[in-house]
Protein backbone atom coordinates (compact mmCIF):
# COMPACT_ATOMS: atom_id res chain seq x y z
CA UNK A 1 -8.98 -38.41 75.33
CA UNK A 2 -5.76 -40.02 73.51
CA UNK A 3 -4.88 -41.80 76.86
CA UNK A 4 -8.69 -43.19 76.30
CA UNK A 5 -8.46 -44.22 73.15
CA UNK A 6 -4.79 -45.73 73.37
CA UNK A 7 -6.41 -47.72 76.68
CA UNK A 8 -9.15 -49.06 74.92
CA UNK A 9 -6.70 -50.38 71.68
CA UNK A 10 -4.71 -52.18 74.06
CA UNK A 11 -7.98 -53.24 75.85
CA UNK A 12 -9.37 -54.69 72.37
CA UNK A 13 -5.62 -56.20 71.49
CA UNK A 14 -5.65 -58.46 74.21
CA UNK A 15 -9.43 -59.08 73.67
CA UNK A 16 -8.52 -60.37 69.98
CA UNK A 17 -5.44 -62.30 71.20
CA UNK A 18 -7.38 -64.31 73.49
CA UNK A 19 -10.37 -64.65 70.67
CA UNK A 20 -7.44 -65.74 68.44
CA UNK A 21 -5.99 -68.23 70.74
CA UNK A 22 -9.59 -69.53 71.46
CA UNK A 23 -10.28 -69.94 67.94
CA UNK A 24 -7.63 -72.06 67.92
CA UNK A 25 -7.44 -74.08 70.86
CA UNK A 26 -11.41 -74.81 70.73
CA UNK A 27 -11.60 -76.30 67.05
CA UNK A 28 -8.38 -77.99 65.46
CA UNK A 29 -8.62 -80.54 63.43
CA UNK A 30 -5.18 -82.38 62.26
CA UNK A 31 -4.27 -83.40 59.04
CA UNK A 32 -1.43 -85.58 58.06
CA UNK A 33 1.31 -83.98 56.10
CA UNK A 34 5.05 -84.53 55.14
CA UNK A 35 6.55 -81.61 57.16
CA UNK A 36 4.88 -80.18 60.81
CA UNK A 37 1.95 -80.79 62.17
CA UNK A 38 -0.69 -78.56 60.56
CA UNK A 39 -4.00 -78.57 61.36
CA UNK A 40 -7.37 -76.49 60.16
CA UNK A 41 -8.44 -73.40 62.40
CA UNK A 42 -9.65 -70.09 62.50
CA UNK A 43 -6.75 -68.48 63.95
CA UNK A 44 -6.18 -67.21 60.49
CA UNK A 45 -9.42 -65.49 60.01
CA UNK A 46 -9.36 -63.75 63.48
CA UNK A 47 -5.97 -62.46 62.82
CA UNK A 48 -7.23 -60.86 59.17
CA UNK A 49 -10.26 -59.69 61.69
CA UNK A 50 -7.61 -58.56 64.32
CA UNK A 51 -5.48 -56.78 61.60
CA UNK A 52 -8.75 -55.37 59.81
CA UNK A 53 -10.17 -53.23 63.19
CA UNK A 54 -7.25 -52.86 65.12
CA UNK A 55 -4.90 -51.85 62.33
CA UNK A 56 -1.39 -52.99 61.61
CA UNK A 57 0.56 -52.52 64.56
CA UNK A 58 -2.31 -53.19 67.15
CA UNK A 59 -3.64 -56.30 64.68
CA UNK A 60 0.11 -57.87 64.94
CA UNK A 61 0.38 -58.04 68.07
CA UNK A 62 -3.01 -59.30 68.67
CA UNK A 63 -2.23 -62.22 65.96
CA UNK A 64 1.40 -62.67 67.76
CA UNK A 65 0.23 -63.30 70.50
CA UNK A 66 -2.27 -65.19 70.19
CA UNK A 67 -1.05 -67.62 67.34
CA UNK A 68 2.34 -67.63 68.98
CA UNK A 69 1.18 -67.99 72.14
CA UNK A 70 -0.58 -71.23 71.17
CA UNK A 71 2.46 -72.33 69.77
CA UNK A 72 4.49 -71.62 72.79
CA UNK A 73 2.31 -73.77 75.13
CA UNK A 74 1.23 -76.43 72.72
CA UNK A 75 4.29 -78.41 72.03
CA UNK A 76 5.30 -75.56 68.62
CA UNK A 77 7.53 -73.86 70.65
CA UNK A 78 10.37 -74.31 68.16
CA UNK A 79 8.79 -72.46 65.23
CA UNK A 80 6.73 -69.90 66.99
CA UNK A 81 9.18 -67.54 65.90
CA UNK A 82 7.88 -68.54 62.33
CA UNK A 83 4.40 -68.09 63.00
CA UNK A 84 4.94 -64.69 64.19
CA UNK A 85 7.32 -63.70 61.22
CA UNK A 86 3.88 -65.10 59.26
CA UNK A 87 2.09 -62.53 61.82
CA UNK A 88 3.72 -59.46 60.57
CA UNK A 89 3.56 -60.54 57.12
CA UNK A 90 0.20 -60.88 57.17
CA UNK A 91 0.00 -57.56 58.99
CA UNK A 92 1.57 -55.42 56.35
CA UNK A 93 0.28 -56.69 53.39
CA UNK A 94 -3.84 -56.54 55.05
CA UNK A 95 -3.39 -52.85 56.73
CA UNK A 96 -1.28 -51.96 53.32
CA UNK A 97 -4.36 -53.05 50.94
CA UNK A 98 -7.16 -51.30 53.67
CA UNK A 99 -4.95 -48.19 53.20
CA UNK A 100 -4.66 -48.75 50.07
CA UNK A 101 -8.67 -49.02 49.84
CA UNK A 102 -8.66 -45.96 52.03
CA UNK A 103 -10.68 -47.86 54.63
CA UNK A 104 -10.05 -45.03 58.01
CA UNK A 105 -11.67 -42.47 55.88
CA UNK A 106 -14.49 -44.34 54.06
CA UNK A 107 -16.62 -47.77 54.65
CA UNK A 108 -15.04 -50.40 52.81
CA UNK A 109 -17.35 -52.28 50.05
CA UNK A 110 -17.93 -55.79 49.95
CA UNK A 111 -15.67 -56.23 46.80
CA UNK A 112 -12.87 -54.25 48.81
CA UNK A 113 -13.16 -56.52 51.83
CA UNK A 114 -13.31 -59.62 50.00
CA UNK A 115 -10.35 -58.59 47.83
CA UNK A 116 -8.74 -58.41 51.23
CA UNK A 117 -9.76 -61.41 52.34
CA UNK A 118 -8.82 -63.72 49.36
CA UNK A 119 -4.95 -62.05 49.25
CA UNK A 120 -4.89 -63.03 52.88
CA UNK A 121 -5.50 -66.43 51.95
CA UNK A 122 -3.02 -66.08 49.31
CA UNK A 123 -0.47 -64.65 51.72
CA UNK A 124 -1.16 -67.27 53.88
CA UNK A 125 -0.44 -70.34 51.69
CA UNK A 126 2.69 -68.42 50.29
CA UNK A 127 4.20 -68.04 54.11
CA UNK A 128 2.85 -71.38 55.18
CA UNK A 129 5.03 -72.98 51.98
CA UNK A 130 7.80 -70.95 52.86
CA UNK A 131 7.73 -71.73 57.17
CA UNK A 132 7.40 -75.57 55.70
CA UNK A 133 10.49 -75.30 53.61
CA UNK A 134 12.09 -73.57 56.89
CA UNK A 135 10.81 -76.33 59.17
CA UNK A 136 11.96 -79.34 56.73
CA UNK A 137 15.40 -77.29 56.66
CA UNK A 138 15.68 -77.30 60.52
CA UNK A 139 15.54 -81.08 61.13
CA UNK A 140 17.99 -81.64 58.15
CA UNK A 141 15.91 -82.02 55.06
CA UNK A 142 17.88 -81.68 52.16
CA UNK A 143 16.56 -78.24 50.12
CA UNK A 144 14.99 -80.02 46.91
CA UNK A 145 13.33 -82.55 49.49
CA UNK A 146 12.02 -79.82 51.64
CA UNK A 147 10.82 -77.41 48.57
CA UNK A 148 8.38 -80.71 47.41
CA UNK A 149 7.49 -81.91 50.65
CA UNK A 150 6.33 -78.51 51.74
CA UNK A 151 4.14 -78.47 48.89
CA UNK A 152 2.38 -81.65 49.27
CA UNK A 153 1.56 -80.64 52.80
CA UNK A 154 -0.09 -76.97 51.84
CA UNK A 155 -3.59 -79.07 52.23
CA UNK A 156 -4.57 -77.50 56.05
CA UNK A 157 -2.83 -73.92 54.82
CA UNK A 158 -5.27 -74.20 51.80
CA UNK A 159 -8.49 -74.95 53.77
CA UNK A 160 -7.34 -72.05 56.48
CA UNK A 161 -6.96 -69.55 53.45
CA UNK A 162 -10.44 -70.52 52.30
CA UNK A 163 -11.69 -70.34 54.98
CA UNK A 164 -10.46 -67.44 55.64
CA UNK A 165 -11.43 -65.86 52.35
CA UNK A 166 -15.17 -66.82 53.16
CA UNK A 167 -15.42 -65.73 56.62
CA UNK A 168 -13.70 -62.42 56.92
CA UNK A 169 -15.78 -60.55 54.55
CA UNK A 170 -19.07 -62.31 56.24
CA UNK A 171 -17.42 -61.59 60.10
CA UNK A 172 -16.09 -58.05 59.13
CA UNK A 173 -19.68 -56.86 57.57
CA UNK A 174 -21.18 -57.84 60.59
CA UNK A 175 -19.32 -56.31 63.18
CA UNK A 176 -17.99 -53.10 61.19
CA UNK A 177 -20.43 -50.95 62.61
CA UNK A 178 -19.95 -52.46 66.45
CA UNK A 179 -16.37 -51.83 66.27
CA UNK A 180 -16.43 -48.28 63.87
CA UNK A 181 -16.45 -45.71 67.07
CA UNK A 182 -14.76 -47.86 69.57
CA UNK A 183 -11.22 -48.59 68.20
């Protein structure tokens, strides 16, 4: 039975990573900015959905994989690393708050879930300031350059964390029960 169960996480983990990379590679839309190349998707949101059902662990690798692997084979290479630090950022603070919410035990309510969701749009702009500060640092910025710079180019991170805020509580409603038994 645990052999089972452990098969069909890792079944669902590599279901979500290719969702996530999907998500991504299907609808980007690029926006200028002073540091990187960002761009709107819904990788975000399907890693908060990854992390929500799959749990932590399970949920980071998922999001690792699938928003690192994008980055890998679509000319990002150089920061993946950053976008999976994001990855496991994102991981512990959305399992900490469902745990927090006791969410294995009990359904989460629609307040709980979107209080999830808008701290991992929150979280999101925070590590998407900080990877831009990184990123301005690696090709020589000076700090005080790369600290402004980074902020004027939050617009894509800020549309992604809305978005994200939106469409997680909608998404995780309406496959909770779909997903409740099997993972």
């Amino acid at each position: 039975m645990q052999r089972t169960n452990q098969l069909r996480k890792l079944v669902f983990t590599g279901l979500f990573a290719a969702i996530i990379y999907i998500g991504i590679w299907m609808l980007r839309i690029p926006l200028p900015a002073l540091v990187g190349k960002p761009f709107i998707h819904f990788g975000n949101t399907l890693m908060a959905l990854a992390i929500l059902f799959l749990g932590g662990r399970y949920g980071f690798i998922a999001s690792a994989i699938g928003l690192g692997g994008f980055d890998l084979v679509n000319g990002f290479a150089a920061t993946s690393w950053l976008t999976v630090l994001e990855c496991a950022v994102q991981a512990v603070v959305i399992s900490g708050l469902f745990k927090a919410f006791k969410g294995k035990t009990q359904p989460l309510s629609l307040k709980q879930i979107i209080a999830i969701s808008i701290t991992a749009g929150v979280t999101k702009v925070i590590t998407s300031y900080l990877v831009s500060i990184v990123e301005a640092l690696m090709v020589g910025t000076s700090f005080k350059v790369a600290v402004v710079t980074s902020f004027l180019s939050l617009t894509s991170a800020t549309i992604n964390a809305f978005s994200t805020a939106v469409v997680v509580p909608i998404l995780y409603l309406a496959l909770r029960d779909a997903f409740k038994n099997r993972v």
